[in-house]
N, C-alpha and C. Protein backbone atom coordinates (compact mmCIF):
# COMPACT_ATOMS: atom_id res chain seq x y z
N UNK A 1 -133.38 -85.15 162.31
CA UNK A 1 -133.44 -85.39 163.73
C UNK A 1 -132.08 -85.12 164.39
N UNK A 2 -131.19 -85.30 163.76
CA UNK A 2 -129.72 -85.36 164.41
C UNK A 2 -129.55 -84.16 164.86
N UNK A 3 -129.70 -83.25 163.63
CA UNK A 3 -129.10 -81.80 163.57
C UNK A 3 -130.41 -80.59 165.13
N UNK A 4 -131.81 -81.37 165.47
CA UNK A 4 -132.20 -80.82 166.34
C UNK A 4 -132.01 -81.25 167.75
N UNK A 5 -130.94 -82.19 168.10
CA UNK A 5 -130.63 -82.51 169.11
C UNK A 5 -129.10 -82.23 169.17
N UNK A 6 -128.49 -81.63 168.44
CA UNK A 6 -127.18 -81.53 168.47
C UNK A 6 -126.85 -80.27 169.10
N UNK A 7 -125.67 -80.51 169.29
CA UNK A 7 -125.03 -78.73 170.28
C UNK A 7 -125.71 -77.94 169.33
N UNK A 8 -125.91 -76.68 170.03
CA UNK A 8 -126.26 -75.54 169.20
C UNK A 8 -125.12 -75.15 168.83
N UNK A 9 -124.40 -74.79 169.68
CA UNK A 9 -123.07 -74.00 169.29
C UNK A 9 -122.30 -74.43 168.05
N UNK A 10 -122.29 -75.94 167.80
CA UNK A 10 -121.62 -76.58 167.03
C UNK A 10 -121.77 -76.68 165.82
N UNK A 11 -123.31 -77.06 165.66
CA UNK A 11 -124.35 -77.20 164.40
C UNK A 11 -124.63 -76.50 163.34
N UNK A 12 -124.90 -76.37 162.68
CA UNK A 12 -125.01 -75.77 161.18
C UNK A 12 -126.11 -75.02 161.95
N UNK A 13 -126.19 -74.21 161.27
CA UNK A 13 -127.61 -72.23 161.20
C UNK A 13 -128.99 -73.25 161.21
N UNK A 14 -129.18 -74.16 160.18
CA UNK A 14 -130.13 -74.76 159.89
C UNK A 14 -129.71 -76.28 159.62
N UNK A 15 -130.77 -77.17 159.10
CA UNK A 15 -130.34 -78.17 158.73
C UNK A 15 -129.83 -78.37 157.30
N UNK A 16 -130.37 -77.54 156.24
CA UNK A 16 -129.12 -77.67 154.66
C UNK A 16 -128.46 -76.67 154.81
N UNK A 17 -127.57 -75.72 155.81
CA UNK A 17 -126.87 -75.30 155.65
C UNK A 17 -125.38 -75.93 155.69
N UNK A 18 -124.66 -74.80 155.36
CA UNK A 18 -123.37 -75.44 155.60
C UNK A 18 -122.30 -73.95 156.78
N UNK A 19 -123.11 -73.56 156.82
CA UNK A 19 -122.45 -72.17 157.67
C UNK A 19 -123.05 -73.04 159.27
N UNK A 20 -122.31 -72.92 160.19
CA UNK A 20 -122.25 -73.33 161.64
C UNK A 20 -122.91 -71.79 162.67
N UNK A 21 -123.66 -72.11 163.38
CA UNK A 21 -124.01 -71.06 164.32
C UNK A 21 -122.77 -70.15 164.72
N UNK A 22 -121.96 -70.91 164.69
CA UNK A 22 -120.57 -69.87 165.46
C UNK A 22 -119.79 -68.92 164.73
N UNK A 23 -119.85 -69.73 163.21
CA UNK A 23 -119.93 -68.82 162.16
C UNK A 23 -120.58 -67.67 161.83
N UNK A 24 -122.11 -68.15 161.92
CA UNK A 24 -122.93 -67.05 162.24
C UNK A 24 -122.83 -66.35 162.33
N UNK A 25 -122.81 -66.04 163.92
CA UNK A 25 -122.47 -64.73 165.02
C UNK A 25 -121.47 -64.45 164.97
N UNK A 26 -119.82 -64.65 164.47
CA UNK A 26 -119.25 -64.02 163.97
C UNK A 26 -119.33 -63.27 162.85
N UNK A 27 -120.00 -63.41 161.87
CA UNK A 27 -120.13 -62.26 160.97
C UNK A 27 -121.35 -61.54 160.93
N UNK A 28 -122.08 -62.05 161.93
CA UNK A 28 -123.01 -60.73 162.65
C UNK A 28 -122.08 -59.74 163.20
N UNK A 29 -121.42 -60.34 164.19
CA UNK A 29 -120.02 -59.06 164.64
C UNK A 29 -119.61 -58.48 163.82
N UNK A 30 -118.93 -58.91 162.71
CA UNK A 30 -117.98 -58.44 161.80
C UNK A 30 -119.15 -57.22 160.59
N UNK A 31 -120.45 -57.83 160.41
CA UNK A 31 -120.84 -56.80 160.20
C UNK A 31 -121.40 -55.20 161.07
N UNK A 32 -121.58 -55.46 162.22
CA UNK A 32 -121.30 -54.68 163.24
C UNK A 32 -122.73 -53.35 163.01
N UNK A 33 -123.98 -53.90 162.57
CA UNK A 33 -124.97 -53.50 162.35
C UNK A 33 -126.27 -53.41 163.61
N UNK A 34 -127.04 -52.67 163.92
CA UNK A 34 -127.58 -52.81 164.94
C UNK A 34 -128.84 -54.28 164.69
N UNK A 35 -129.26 -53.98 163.48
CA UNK A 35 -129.94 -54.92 162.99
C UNK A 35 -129.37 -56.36 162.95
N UNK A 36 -128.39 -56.73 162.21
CA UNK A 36 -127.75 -57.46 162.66
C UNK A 36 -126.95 -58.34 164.33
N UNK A 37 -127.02 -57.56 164.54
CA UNK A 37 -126.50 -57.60 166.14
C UNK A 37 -127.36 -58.18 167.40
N UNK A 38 -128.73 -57.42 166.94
CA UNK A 38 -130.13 -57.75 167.44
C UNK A 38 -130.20 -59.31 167.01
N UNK A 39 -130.63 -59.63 165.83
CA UNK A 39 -130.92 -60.85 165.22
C UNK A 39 -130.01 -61.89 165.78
N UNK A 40 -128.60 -61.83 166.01
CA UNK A 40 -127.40 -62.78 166.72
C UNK A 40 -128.04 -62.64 168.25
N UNK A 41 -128.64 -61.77 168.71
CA UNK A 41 -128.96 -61.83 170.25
C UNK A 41 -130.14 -62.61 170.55
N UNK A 42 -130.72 -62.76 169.57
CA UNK A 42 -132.32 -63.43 169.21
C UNK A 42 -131.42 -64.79 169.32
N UNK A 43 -131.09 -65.68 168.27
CA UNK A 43 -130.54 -66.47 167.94
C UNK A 43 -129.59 -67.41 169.37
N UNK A 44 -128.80 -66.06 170.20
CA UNK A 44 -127.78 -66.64 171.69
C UNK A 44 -127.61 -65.85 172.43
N UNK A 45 -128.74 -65.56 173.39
CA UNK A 45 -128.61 -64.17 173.91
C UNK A 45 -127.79 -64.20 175.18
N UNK A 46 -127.20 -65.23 175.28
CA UNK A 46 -126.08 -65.42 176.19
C UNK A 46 -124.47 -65.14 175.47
N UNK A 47 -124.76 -64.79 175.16
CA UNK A 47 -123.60 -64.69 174.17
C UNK A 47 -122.66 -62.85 174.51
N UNK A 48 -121.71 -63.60 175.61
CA UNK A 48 -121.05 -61.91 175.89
C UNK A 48 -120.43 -60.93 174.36
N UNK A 49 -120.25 -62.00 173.66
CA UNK A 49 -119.23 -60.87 172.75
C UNK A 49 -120.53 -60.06 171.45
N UNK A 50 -121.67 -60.85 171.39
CA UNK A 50 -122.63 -60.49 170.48
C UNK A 50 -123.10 -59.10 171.65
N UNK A 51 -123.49 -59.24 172.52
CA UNK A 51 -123.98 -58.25 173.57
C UNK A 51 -123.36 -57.18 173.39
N UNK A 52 -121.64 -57.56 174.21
CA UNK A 52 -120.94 -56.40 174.43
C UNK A 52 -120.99 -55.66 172.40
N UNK A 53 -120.93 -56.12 171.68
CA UNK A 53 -120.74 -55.43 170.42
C UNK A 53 -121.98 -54.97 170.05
N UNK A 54 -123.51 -55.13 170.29
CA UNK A 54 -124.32 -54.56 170.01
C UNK A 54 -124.28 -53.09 171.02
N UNK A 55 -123.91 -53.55 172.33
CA UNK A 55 -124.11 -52.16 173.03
C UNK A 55 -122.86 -51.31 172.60
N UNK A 56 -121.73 -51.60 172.43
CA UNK A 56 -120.61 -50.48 171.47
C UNK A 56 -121.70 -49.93 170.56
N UNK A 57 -121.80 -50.51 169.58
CA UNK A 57 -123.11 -50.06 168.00
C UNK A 57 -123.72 -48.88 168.83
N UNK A 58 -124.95 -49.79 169.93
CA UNK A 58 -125.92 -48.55 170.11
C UNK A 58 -125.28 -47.01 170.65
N UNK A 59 -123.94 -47.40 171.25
CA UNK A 59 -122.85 -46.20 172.03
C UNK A 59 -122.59 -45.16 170.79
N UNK A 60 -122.11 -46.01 169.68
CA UNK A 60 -121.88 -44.84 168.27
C UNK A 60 -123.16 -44.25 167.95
N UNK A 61 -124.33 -45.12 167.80
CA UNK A 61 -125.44 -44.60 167.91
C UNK A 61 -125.88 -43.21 168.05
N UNK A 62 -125.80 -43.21 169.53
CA UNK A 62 -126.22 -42.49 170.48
C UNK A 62 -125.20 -40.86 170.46
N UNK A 63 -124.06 -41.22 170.01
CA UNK A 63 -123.83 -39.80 170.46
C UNK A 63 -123.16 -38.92 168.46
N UNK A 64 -124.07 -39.82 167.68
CA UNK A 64 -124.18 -39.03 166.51
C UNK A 64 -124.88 -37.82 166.68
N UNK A 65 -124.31 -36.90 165.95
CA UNK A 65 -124.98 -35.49 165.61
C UNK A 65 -126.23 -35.73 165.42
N UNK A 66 -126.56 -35.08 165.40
CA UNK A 66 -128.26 -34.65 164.82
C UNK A 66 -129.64 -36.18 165.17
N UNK A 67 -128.99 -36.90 166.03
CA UNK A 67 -129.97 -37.75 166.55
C UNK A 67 -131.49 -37.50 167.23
N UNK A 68 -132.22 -37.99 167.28
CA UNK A 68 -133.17 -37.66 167.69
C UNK A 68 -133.02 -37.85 169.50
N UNK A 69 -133.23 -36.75 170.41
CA UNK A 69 -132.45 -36.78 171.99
C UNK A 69 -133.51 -37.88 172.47
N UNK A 70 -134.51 -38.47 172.30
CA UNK A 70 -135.18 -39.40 173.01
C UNK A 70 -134.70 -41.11 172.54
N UNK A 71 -134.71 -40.80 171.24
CA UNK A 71 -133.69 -42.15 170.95
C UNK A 71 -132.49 -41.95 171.23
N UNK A 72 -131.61 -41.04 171.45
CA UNK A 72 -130.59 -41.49 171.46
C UNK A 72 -129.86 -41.73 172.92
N UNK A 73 -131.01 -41.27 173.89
CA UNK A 73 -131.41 -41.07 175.50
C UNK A 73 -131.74 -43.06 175.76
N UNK A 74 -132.40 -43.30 174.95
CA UNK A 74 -132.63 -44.92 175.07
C UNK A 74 -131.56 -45.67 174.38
N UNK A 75 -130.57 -44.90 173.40
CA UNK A 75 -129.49 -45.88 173.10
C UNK A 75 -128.36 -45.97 173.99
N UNK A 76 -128.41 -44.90 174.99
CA UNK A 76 -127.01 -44.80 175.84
C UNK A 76 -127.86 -45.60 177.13
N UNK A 77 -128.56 -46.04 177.06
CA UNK A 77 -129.09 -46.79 178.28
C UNK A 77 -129.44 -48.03 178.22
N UNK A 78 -129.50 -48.61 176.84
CA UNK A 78 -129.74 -49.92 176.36
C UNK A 78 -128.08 -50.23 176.18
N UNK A 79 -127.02 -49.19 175.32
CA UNK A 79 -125.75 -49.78 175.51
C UNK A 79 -125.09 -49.72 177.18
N UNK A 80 -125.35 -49.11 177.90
CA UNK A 80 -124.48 -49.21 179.09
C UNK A 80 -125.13 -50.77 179.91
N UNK A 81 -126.63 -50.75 179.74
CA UNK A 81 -127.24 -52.01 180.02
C UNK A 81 -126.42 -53.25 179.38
N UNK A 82 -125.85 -53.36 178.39
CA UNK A 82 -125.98 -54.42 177.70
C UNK A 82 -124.60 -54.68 177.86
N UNK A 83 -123.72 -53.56 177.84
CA UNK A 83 -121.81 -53.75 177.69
C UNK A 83 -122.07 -54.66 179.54
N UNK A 84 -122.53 -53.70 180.14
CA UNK A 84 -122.52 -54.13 181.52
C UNK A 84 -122.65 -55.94 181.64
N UNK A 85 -123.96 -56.19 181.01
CA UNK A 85 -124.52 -57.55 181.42
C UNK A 85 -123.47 -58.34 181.10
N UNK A 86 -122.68 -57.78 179.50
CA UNK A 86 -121.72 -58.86 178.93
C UNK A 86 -120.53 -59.02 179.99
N UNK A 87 -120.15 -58.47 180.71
CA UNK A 87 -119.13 -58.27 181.22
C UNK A 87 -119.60 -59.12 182.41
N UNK A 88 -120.70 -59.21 182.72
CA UNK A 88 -121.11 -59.70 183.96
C UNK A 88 -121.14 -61.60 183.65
N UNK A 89 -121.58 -62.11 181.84
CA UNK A 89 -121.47 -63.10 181.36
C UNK A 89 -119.95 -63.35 181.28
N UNK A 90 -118.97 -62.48 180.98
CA UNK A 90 -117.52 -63.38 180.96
C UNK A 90 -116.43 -62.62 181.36
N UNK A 91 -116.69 -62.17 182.73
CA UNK A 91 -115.66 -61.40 182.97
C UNK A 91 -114.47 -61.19 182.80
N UNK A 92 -113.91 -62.28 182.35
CA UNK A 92 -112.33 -62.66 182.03
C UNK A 92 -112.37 -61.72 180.25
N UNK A 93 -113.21 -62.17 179.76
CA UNK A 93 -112.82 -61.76 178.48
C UNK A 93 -112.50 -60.53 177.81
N UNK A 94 -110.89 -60.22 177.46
CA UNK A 94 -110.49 -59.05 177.25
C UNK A 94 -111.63 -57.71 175.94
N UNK A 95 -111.86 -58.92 174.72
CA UNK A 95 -112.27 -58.13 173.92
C UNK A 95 -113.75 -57.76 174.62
N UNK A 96 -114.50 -58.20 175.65
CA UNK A 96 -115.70 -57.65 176.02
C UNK A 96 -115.56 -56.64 177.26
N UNK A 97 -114.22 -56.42 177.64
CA UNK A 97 -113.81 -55.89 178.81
C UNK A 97 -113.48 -54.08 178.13
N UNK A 98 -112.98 -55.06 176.79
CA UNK A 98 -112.47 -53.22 176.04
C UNK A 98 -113.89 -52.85 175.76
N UNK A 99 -114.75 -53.56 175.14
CA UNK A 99 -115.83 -52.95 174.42
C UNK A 99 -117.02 -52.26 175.51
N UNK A 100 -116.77 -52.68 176.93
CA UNK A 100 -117.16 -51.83 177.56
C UNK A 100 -116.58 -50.91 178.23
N UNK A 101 -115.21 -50.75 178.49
CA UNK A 101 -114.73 -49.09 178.64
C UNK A 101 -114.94 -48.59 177.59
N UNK A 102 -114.56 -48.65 176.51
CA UNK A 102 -115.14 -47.79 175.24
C UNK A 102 -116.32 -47.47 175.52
N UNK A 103 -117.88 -48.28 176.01
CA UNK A 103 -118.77 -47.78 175.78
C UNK A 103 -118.60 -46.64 176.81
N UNK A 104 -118.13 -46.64 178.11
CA UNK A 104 -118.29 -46.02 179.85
C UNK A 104 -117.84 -44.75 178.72
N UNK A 105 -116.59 -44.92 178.25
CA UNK A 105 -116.03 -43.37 178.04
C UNK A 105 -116.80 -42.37 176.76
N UNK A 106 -117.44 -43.32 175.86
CA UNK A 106 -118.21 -42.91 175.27
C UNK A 106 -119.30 -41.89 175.61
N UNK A 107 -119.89 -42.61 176.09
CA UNK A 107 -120.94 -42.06 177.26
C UNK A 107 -120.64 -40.86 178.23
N UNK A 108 -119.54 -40.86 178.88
CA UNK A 108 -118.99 -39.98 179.63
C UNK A 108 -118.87 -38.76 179.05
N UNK A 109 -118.19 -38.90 177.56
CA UNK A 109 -118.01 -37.87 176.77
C UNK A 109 -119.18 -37.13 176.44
N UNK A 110 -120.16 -37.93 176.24
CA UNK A 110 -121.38 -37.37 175.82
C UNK A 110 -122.22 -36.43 177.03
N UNK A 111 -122.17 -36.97 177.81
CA UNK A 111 -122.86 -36.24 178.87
C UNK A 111 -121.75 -34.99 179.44
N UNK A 112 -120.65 -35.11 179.07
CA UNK A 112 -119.66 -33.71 179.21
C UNK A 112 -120.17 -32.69 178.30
C-alpha cells in the first residue's frame, strides 16, 4: 500500500524492486534506444529530458542512408514534434535546449 501512494518520482520501478523510477529513466537515456526511450515516455510522459532524447534518436534515425523515405519522413516529424514539446516542458533546461538545436540542424541538413 505504501509504495502505491507514494511519489512516483521517488519510489522504486515496482514494489520488490530496488531500482527507483528516476533511476529508471536515466538509463533509458543512457541507453539511448528508440525502444527504450518510448517505454520511459509510457512510464512519464512529462518528462522533458526522456522526450527531448527520444526525438534526438528519431533525428539520427531519420537521416540514415538507405532508410525507408516514408519512415524516415515520419521520424523527422515525430522528432521535431517531440524536441519542440520538451522544450516547451522546461525551457530553462540546457541539456534539452542542446538536444533540440541538434535536432533543428539535423533536420535542416537533411532537407539541404
Amino acid at each position: 500500500m505504501e509504495w502505491s501512494v507514494s511519489d512516483r518520482r521517488s519510489r522504486m520501478i515496482s514494489p520488490f524492486s530496488q531500482v527507483t523510477v528516476s533511476e529508471w529513466l536515466e538509463n533509458r537515456i543512457k541507453e539511448g534506444t528508440v525502444k527504450r526511450l518510448r517505454d520511459a515516455m509510457e512510464l512519464d510522459p512529462a518528462n522533458a529530458r526522456v522526450t527531448a532524447h527520444l526525438g534526438r534518436c528519431l533525428a539520427d534515425q531519420a537521416v540514415k542512408q538507405g532508410s525507408d523515405p516514408d519512415e524516415a519522413r515520419r521520424a523527422r516529424g515525430e522528432a521535431d514534434f517531440l524536441t519542440s514539446r520538451a522544450l516547451k516542458l522546461a525551457p530553462d533546461n540546457d541539456e534539452v535546449k542542446k538536444l533540440r538545436e541538434d535536432v533543428v540542424k539535423l533536420l535542416e541538413l537533411k532537407r539541404n
